[in-house]
PDB file of N, CA and C in Angstrom:
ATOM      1  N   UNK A   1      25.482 -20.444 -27.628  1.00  0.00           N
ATOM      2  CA  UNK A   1      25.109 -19.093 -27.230  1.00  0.00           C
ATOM      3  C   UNK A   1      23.956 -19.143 -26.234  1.00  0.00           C
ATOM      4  N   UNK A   2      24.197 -18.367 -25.533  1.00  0.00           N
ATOM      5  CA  UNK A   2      22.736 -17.985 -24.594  1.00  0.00           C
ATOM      6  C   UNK A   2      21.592 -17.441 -24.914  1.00  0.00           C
ATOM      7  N   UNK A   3      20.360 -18.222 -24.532  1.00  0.00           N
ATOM      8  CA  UNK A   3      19.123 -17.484 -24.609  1.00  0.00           C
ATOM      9  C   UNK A   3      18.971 -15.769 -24.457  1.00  0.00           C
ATOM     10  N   UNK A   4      18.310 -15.484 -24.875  1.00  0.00           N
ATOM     11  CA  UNK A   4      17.825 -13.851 -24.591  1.00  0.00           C
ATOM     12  C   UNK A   4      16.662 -13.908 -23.783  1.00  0.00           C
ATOM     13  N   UNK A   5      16.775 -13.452 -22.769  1.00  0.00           N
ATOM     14  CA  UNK A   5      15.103 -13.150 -22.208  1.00  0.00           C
ATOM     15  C   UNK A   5      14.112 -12.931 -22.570  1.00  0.00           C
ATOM     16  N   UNK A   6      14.485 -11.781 -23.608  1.00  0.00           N
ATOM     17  CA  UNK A   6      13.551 -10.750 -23.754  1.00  0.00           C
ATOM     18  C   UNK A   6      12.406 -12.289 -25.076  1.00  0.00           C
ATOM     19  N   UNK A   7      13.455 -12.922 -25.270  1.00  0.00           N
ATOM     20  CA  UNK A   7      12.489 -14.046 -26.382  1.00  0.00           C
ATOM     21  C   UNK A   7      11.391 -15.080 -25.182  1.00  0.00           C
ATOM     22  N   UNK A   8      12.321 -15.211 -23.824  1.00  0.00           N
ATOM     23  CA  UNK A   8      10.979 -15.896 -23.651  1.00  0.00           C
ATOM     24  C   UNK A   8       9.986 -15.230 -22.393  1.00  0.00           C
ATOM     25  N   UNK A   9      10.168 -13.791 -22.355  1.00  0.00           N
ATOM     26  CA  UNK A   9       8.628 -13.488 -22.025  1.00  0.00           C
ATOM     27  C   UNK A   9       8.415 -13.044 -22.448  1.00  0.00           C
ATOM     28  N   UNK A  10       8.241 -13.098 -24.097  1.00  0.00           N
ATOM     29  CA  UNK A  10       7.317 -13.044 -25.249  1.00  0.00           C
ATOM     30  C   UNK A  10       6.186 -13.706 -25.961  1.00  0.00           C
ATOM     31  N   UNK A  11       6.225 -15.183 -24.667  1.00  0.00           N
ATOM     32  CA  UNK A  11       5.356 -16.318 -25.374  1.00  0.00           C
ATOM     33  C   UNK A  11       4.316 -16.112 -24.917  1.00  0.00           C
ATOM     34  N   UNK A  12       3.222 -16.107 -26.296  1.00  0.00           N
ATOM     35  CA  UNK A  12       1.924 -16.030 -26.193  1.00  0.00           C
ATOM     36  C   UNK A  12       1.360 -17.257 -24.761  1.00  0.00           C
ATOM     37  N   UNK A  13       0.240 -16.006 -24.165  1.00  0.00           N
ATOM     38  CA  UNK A  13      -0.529 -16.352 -22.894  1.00  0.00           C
ATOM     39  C   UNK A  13       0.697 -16.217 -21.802  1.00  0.00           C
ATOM     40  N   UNK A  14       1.436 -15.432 -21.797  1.00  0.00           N
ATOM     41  CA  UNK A  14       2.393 -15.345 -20.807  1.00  0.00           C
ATOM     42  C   UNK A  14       1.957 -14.053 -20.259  1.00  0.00           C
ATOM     43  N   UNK A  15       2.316 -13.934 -18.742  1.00  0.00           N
ATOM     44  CA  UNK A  15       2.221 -12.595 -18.433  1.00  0.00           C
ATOM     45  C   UNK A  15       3.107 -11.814 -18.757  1.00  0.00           C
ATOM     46  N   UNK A  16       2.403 -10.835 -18.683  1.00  0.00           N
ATOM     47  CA  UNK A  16       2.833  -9.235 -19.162  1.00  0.00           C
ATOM     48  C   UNK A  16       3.066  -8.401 -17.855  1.00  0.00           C
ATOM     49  N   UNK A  17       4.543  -8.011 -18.167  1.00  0.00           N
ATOM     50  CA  UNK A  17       5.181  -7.471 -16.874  1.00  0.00           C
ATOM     51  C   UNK A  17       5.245  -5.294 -17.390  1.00  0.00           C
ATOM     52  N   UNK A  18       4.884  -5.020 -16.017  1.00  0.00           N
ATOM     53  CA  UNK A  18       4.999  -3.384 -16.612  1.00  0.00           C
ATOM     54  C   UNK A  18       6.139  -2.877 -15.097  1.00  0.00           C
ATOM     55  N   UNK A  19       6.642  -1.571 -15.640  1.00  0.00           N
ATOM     56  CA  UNK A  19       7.233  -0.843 -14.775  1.00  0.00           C
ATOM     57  C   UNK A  19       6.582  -0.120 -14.374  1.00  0.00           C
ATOM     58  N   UNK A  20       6.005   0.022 -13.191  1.00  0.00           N
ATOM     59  CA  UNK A  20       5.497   1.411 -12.466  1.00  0.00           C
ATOM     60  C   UNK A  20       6.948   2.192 -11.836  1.00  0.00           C
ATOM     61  N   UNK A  21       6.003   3.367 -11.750  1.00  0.00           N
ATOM     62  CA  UNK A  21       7.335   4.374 -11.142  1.00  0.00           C
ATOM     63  C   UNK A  21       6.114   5.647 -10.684  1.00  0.00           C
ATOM     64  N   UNK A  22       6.419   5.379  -8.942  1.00  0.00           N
ATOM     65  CA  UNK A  22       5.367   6.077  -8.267  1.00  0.00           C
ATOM     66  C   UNK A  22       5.461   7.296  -7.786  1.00  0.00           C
ATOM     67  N   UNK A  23       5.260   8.987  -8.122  1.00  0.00           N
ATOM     68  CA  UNK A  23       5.958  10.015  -6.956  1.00  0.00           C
ATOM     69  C   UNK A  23       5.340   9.753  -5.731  1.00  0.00           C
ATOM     70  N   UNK A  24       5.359  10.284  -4.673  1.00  0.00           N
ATOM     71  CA  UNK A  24       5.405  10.233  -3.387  1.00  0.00           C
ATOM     72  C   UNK A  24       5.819  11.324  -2.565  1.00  0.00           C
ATOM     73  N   UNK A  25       5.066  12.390  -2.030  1.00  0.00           N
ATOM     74  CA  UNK A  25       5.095  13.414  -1.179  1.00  0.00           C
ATOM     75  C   UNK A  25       5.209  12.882  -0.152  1.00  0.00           C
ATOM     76  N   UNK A  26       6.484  13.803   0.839  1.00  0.00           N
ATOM     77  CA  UNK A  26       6.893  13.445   1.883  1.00  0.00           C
ATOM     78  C   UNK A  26       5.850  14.165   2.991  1.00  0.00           C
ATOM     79  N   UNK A  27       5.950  13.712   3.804  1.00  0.00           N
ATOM     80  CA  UNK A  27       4.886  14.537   4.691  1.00  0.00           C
ATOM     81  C   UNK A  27       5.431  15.940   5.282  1.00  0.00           C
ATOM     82  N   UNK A  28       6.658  15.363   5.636  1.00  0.00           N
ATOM     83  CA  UNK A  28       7.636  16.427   7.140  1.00  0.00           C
ATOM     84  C   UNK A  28       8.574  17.586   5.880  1.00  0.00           C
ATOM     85  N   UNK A  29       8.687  17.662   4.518  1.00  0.00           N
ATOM     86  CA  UNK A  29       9.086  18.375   3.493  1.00  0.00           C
ATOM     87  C   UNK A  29       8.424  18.334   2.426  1.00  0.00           C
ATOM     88  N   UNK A  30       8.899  19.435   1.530  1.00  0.00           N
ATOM     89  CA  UNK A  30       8.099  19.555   0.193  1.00  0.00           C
ATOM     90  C   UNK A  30       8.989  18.490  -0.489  1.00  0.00           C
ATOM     91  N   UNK A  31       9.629  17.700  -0.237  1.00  0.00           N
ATOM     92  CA  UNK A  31      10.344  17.142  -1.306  1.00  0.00           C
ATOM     93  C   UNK A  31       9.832  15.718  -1.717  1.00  0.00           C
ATOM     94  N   UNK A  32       9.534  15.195  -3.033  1.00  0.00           N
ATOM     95  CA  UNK A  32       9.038  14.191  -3.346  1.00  0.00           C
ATOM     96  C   UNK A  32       9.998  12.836  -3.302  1.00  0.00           C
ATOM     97  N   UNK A  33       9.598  11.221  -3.506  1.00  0.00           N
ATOM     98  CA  UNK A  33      10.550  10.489  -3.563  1.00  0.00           C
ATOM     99  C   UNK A  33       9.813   9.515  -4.287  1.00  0.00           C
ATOM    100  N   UNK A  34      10.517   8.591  -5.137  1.00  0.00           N
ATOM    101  CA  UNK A  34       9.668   7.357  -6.139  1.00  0.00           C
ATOM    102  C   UNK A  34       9.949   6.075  -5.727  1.00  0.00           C
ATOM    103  N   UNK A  35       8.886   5.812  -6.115  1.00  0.00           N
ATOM    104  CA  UNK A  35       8.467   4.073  -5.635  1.00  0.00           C
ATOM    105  C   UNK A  35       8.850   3.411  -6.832  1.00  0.00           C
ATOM    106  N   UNK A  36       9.608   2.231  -7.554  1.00  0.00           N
ATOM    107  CA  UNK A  36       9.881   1.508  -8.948  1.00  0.00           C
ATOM    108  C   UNK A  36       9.003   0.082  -8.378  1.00  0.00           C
ATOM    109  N   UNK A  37       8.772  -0.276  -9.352  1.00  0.00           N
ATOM    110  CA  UNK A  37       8.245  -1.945  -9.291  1.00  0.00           C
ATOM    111  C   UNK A  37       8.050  -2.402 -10.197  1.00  0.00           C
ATOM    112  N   UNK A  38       7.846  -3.656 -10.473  1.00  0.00           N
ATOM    113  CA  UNK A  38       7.916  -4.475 -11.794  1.00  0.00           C
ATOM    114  C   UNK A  38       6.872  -4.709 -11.510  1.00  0.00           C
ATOM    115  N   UNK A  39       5.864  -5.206 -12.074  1.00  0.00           N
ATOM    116  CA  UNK A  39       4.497  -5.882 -12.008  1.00  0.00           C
ATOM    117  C   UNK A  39       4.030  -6.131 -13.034  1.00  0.00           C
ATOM    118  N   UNK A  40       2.607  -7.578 -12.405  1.00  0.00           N
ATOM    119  CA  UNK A  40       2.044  -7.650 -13.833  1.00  0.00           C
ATOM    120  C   UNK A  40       0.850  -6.403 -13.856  1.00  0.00           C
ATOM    121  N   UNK A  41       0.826  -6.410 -15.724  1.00  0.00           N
ATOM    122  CA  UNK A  41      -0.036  -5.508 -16.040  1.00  0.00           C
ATOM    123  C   UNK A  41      -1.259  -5.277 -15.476  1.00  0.00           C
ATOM    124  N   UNK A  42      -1.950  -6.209 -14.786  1.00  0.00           N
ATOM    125  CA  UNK A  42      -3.331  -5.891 -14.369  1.00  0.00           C
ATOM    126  C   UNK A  42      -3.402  -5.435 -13.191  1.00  0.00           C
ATOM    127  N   UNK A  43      -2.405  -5.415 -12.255  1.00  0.00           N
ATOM    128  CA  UNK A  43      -2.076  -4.888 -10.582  1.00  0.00           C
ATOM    129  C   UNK A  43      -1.515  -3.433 -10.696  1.00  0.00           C
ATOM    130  N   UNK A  44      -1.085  -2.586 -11.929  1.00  0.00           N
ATOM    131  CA  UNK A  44      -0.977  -1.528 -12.050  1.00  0.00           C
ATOM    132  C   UNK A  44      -1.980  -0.436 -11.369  1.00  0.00           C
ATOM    133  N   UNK A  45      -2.785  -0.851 -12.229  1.00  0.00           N
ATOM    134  CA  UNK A  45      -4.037   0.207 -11.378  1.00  0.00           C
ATOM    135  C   UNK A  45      -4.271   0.413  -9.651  1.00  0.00           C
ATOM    136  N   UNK A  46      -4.150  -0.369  -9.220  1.00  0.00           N
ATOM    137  CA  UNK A  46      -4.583  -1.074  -7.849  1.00  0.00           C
ATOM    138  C   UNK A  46      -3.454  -0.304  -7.391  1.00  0.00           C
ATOM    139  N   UNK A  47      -1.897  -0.666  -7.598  1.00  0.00           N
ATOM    140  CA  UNK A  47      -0.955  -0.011  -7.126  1.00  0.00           C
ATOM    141  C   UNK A  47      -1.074   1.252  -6.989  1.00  0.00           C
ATOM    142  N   UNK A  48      -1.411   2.059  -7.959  1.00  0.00           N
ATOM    143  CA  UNK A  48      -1.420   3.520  -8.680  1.00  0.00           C
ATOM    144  C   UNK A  48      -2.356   4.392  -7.155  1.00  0.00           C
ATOM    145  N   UNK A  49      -3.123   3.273  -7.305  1.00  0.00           N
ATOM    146  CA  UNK A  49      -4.592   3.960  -6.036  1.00  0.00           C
ATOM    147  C   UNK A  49      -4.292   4.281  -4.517  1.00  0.00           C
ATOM    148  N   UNK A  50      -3.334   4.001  -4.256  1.00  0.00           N
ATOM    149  CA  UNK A  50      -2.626   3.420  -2.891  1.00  0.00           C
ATOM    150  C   UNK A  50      -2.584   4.862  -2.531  1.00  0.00           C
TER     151      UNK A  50
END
């Protein structure tokens, strides 16, 4: 049988991956659009600020 992923980025001292999901106002309409990304947990913030 095949490994599961989800078992090995579970191992302690491993990074920790998060989903961001960004809105985004268009300039030229009112209409918004989203940014997705995987990242590690500590570049969240930084992203968020942009």
């Amino acid at each position: 049988m095949a490994k599961k992923v989800v078992a090995t980025l579970k191992k302690e001292g491993g990074v920790v991956y998060t989903k961001v999901v960004k809105m985004i106002k268009k300039n030229d309409s009112q209409s918004y659009s989203f940014e997705e990304k995987v990242m590690p947990k500590d570049l969240v913030n930084d992203f968020l600020k942009k």
